[in-house]
N, C-alpha and C. Protein backbone atom coordinates (compact mmCIF):
# COMPACT_ATOMS: atom_id res chain seq x y z
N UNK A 1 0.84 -1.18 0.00
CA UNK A 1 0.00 0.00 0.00
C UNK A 1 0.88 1.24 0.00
N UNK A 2 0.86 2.10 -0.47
CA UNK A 2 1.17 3.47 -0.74
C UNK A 2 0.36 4.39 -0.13
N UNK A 3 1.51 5.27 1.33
CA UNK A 3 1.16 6.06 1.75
C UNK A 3 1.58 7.41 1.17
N UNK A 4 1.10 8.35 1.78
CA UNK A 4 1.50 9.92 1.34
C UNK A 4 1.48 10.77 2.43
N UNK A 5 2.63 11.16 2.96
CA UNK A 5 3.13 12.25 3.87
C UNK A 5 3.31 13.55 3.25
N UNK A 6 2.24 14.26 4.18
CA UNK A 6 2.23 15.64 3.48
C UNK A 6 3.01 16.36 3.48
N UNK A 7 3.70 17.02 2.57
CA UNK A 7 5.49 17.56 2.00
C UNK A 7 4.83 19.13 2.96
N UNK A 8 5.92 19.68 3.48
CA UNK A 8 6.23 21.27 3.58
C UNK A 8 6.85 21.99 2.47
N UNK A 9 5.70 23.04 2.59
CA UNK A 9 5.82 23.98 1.41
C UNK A 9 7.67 24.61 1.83
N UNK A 10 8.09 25.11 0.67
CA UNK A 10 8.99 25.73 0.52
C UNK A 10 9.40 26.87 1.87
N UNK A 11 7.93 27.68 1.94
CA UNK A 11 7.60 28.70 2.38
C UNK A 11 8.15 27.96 3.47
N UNK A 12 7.75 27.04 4.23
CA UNK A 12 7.93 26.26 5.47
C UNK A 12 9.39 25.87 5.90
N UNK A 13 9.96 25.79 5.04
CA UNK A 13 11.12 24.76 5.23
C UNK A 13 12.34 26.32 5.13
N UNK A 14 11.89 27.33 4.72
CA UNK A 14 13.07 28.67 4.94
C UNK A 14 12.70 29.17 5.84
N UNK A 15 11.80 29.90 6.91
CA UNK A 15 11.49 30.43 7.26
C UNK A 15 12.29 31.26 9.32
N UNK A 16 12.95 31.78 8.18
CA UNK A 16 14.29 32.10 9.55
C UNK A 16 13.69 33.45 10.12
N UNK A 17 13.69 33.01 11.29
CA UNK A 17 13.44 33.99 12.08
C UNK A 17 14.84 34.09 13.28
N UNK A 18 14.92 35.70 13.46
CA UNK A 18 15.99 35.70 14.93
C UNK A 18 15.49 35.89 16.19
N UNK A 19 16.90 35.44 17.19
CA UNK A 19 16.69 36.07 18.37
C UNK A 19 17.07 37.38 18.12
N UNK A 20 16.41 38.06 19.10
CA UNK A 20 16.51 39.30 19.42
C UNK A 20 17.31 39.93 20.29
N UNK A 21 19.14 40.80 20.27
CA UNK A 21 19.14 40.74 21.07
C UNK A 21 19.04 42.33 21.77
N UNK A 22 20.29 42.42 22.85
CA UNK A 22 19.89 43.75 23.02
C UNK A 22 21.33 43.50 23.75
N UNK A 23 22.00 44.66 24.08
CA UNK A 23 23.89 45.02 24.73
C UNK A 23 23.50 46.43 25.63
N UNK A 24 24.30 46.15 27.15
CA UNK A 24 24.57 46.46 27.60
C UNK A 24 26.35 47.30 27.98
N UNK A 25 26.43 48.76 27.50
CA UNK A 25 27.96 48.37 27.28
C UNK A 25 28.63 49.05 26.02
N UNK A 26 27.62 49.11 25.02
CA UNK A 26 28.49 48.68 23.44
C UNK A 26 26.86 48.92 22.75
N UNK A 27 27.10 49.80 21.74
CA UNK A 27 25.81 50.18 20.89
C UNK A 27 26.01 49.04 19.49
N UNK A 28 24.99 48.20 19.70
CA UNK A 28 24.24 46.99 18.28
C UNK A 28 23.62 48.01 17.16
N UNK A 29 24.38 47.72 16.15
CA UNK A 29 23.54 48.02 15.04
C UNK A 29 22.88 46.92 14.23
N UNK A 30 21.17 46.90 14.05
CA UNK A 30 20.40 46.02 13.65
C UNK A 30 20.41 45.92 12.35
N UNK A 31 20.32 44.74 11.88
CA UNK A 31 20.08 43.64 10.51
C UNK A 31 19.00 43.20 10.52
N UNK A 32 18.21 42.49 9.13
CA UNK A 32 17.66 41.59 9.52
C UNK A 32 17.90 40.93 10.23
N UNK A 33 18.72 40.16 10.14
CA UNK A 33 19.56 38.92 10.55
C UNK A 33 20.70 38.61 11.40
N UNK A 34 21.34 40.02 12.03
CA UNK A 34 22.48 40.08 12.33
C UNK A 34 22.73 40.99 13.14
N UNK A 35 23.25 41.48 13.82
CA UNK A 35 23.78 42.74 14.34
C UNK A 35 25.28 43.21 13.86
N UNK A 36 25.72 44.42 14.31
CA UNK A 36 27.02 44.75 14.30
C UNK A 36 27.20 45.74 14.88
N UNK A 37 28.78 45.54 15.55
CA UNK A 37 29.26 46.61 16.42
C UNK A 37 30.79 46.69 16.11
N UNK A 38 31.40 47.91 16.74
CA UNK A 38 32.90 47.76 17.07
C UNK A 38 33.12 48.31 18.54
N UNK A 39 34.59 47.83 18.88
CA UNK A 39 34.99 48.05 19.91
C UNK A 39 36.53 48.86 19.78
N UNK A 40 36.58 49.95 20.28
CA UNK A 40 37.67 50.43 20.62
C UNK A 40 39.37 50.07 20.09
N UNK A 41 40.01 49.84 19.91
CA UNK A 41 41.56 49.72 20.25
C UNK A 41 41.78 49.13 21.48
N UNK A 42 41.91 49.62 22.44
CA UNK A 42 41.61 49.73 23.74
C UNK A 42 41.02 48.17 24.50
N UNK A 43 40.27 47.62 23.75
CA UNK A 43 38.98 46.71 24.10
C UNK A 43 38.01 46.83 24.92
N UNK A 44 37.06 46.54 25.30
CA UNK A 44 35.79 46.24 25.55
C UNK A 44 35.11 45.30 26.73
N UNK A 45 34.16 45.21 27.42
CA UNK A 45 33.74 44.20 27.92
C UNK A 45 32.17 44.97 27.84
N UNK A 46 31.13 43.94 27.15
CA UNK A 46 30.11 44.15 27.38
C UNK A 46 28.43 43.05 27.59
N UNK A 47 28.08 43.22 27.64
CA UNK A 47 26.82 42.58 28.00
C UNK A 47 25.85 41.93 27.09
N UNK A 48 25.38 40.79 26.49
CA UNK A 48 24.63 40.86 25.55
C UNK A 48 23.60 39.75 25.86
N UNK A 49 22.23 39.99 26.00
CA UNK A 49 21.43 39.60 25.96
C UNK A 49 20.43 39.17 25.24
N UNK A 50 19.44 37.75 25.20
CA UNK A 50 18.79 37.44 24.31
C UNK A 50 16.92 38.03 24.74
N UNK A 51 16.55 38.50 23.92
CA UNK A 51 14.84 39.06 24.39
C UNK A 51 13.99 38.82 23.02
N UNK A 52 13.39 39.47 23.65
CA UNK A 52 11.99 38.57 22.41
C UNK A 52 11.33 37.40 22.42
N UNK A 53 10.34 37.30 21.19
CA UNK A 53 9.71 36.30 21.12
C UNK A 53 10.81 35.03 20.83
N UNK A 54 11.55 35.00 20.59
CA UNK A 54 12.65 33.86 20.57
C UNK A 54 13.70 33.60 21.90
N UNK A 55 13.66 34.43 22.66
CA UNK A 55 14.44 34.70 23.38
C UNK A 55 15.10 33.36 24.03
N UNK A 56 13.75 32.35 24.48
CA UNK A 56 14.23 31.06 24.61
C UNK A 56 15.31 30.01 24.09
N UNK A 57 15.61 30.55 22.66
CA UNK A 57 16.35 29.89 21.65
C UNK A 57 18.16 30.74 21.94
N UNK A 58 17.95 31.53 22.76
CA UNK A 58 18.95 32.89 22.75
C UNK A 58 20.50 32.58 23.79
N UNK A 59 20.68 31.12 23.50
CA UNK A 59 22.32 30.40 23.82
C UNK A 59 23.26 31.02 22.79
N UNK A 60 24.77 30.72 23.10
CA UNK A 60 25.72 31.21 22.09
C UNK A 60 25.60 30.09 21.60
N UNK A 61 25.92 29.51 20.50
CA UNK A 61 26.03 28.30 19.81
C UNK A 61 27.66 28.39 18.97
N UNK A 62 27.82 29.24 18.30
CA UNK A 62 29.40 29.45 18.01
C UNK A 62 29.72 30.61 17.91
N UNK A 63 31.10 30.42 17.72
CA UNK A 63 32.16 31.37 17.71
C UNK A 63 33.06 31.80 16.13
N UNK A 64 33.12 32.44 15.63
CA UNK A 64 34.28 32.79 14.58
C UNK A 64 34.91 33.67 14.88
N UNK A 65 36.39 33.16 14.25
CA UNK A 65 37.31 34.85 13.95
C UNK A 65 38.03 34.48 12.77
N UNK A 66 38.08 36.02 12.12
CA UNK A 66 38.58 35.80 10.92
C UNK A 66 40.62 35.92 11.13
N UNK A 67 40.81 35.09 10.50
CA UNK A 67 42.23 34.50 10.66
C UNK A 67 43.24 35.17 9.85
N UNK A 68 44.37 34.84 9.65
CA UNK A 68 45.80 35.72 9.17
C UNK A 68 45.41 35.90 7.39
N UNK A 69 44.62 34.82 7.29
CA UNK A 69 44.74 34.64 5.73
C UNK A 69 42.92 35.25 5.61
N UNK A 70 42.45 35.90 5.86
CA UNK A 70 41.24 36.31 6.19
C UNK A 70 40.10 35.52 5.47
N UNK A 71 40.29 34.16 6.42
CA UNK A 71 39.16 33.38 6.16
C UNK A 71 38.46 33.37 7.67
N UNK A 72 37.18 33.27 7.51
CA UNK A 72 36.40 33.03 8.72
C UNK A 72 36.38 31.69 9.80
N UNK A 73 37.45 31.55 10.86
CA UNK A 73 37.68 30.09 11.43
C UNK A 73 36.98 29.84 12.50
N UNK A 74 35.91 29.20 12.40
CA UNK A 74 35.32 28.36 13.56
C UNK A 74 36.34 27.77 14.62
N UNK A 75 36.27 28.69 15.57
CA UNK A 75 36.78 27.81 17.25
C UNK A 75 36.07 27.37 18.14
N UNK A 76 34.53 27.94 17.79
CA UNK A 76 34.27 27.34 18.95
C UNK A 76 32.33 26.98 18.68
N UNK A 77 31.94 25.61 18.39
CA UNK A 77 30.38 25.16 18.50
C UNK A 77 30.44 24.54 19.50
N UNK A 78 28.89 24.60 19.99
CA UNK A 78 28.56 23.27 21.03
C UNK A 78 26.92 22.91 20.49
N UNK A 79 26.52 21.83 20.61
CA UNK A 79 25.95 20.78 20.40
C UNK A 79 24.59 21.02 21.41
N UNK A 80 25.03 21.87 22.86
CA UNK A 80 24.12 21.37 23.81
C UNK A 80 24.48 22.64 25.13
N UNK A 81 23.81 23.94 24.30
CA UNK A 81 24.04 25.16 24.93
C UNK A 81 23.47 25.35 26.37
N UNK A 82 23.01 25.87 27.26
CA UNK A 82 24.46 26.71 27.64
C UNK A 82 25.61 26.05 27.90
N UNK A 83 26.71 25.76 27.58
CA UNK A 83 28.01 24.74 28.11
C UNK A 83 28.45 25.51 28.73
N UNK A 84 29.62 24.48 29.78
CA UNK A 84 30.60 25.05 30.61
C UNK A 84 31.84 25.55 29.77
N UNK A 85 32.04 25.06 28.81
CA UNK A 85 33.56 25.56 28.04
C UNK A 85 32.74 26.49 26.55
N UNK A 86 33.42 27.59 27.12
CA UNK A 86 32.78 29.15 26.59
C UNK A 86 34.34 29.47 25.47
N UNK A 87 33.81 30.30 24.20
CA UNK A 87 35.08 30.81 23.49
C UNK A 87 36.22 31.83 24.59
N UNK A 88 36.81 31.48 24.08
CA UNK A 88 38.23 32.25 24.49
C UNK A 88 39.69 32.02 23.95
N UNK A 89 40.54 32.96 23.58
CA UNK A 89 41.97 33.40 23.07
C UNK A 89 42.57 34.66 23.45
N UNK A 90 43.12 35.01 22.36
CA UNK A 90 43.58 36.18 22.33
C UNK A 90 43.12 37.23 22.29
N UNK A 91 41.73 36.86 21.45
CA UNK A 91 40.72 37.89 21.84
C UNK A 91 39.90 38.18 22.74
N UNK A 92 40.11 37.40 23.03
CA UNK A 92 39.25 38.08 25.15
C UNK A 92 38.81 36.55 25.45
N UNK A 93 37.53 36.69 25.91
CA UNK A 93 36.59 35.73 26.08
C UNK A 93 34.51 35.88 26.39
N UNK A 94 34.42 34.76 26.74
CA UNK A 94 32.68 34.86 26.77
C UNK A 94 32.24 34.10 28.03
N UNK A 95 31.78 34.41 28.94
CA UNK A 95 31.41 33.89 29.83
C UNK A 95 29.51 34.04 30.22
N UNK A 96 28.85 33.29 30.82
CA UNK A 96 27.44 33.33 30.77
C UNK A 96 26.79 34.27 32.33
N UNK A 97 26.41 35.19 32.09
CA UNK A 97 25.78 35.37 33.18
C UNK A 97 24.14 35.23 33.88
N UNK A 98 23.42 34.30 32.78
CA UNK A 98 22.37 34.03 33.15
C UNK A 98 22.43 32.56 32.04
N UNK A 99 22.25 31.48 32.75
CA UNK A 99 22.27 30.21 32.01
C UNK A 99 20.35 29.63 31.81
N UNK A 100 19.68 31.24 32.06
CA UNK A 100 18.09 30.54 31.96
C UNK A 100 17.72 31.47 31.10
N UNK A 101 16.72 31.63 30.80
CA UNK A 101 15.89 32.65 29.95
C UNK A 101 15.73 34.07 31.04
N UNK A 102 16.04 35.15 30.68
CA UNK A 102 16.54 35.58 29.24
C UNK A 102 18.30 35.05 29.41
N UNK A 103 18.71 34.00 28.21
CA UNK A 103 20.59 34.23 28.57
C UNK A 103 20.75 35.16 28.23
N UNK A 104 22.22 35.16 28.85
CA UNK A 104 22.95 36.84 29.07
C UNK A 104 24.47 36.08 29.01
N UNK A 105 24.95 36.87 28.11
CA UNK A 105 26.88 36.80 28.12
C UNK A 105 27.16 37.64 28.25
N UNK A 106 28.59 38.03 29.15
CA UNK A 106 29.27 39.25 29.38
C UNK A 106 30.44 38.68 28.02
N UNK A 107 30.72 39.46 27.08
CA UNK A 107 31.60 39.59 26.79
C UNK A 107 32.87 40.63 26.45
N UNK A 108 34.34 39.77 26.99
CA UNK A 108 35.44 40.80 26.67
C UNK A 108 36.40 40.79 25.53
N UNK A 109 36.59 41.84 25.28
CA UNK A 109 37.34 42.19 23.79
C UNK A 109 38.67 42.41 24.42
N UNK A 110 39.68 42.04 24.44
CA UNK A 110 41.05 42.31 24.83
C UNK A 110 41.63 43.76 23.64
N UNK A 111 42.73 44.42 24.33
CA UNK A 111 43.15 45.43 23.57
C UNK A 111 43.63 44.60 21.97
N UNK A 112 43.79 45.33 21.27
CA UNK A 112 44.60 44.42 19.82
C UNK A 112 45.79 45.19 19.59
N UNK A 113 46.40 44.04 19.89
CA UNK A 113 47.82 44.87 20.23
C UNK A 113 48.56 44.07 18.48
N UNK A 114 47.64 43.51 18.04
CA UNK A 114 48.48 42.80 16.52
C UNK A 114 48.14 44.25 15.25
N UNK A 115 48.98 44.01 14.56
CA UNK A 115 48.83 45.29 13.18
C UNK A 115 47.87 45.32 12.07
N UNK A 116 46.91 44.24 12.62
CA UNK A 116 45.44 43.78 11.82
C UNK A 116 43.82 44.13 12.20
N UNK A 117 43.14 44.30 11.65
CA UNK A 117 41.94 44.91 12.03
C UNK A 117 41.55 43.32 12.93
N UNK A 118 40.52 43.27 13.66
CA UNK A 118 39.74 41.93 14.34
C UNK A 118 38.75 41.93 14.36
N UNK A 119 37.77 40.71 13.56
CA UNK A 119 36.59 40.43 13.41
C UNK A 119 36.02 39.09 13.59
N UNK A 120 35.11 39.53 14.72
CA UNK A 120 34.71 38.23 15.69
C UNK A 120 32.90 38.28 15.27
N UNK A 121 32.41 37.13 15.77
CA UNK A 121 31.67 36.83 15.30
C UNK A 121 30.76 35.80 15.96
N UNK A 122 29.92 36.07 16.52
CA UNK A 122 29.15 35.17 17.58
C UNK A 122 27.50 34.79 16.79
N UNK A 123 27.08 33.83 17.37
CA UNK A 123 25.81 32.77 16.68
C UNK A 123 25.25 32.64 18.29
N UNK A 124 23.75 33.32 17.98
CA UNK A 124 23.25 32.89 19.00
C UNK A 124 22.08 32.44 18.93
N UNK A 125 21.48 31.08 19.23
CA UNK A 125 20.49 30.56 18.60
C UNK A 125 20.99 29.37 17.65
N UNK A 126 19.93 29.10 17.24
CA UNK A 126 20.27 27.36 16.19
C UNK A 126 19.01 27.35 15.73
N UNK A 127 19.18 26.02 14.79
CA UNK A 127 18.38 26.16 13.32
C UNK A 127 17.85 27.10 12.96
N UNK A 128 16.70 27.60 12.61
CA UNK A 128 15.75 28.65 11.93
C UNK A 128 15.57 29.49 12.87
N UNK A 129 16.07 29.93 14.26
CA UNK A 129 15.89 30.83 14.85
C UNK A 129 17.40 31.23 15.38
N UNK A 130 17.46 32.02 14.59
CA UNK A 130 18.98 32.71 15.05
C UNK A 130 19.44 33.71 14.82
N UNK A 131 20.73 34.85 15.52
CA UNK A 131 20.72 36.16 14.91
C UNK A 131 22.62 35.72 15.16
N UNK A 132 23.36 36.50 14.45
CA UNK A 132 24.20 36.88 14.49
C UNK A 132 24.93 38.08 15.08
N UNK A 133 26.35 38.43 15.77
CA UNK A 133 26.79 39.60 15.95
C UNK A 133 28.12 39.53 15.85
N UNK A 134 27.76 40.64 14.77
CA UNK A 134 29.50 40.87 14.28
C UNK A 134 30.26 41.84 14.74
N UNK A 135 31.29 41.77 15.43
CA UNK A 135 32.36 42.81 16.20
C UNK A 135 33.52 43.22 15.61
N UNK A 136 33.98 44.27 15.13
CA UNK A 136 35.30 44.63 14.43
C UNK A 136 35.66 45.68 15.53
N UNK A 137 37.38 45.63 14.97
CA UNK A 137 38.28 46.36 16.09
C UNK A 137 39.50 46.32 15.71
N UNK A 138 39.79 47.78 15.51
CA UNK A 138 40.99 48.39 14.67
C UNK A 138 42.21 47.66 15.63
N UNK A 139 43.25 48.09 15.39
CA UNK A 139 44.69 47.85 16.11
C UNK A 139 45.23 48.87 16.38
N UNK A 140 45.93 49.10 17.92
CA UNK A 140 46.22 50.00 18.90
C UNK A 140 47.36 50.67 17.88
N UNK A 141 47.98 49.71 17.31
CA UNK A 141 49.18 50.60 16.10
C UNK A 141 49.05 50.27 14.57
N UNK A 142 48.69 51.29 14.19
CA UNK A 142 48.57 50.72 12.34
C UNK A 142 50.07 50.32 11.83
């Protein structure tokens, strides 16, 4: 016998929506999809929170920075947010200050003491509900 499972429309199967977030600290400029900010020379530590109707979905999930050869390098996914092992290097780090709804990360930008601009890049949220925030930050010496 031949059954038939009813297919999802197209419409269904794209339908991306973000978290919402909001910074404490450091002024977000809004995207659809994304935010963006910069930080100082100097560096940074600021606050970023997930709100909205998604807000639930509003874990870090990964990490990028763009690398010597300016490709975008994944250091850091997890599988099963909020985790205990948070991004961190040279460029600062991310730590959680609320592991329930609404999450909240403090994050710090270390000075950039290298002769390259720095662009970091955080994912917060997973599958079809997610926003991005992108951070650039000149160098203390050109």
């Amino acid at each position: 016998s031949l059954s038939l499972v009813p297919a999802c429309t197209d419409e269904e199967w794209t339908k991306f929506e973000r978290v919402d977030l909001e910074a404490d600290g450091i002024e977000l400029e809004e995207h659809e999809q994304y935010y963006t900010t910069s930080v100082p020379p100097e560096g940074s530590t600021f606050t970023v929170t997930a709100n909205g109707k998604n807000m639930k979905y509003g874990t870090l999930k990964e990490f990028w920075e763009i690398d010597t050869d300016n490709y975008w390098n994944r250091n850091f996914s997890t599988t099963c947010p909020p985790d205990d092992e948070m991004p961190k290097g040279d460029w600062g780090n991310v730590v959680y200050l609320s592991r329930e709804v609404p999450y909240s990360v403090k994050i710090t930008v270390t000075p950039n003491t290298t002769t390259k601009s720095r662009m970091l890049r955080f994912s917060f949220g997973f599958a079809y509900d997610i926003s991005y925030l992108d951070i650039s930050q000149e160098p203390l010496k050109k």
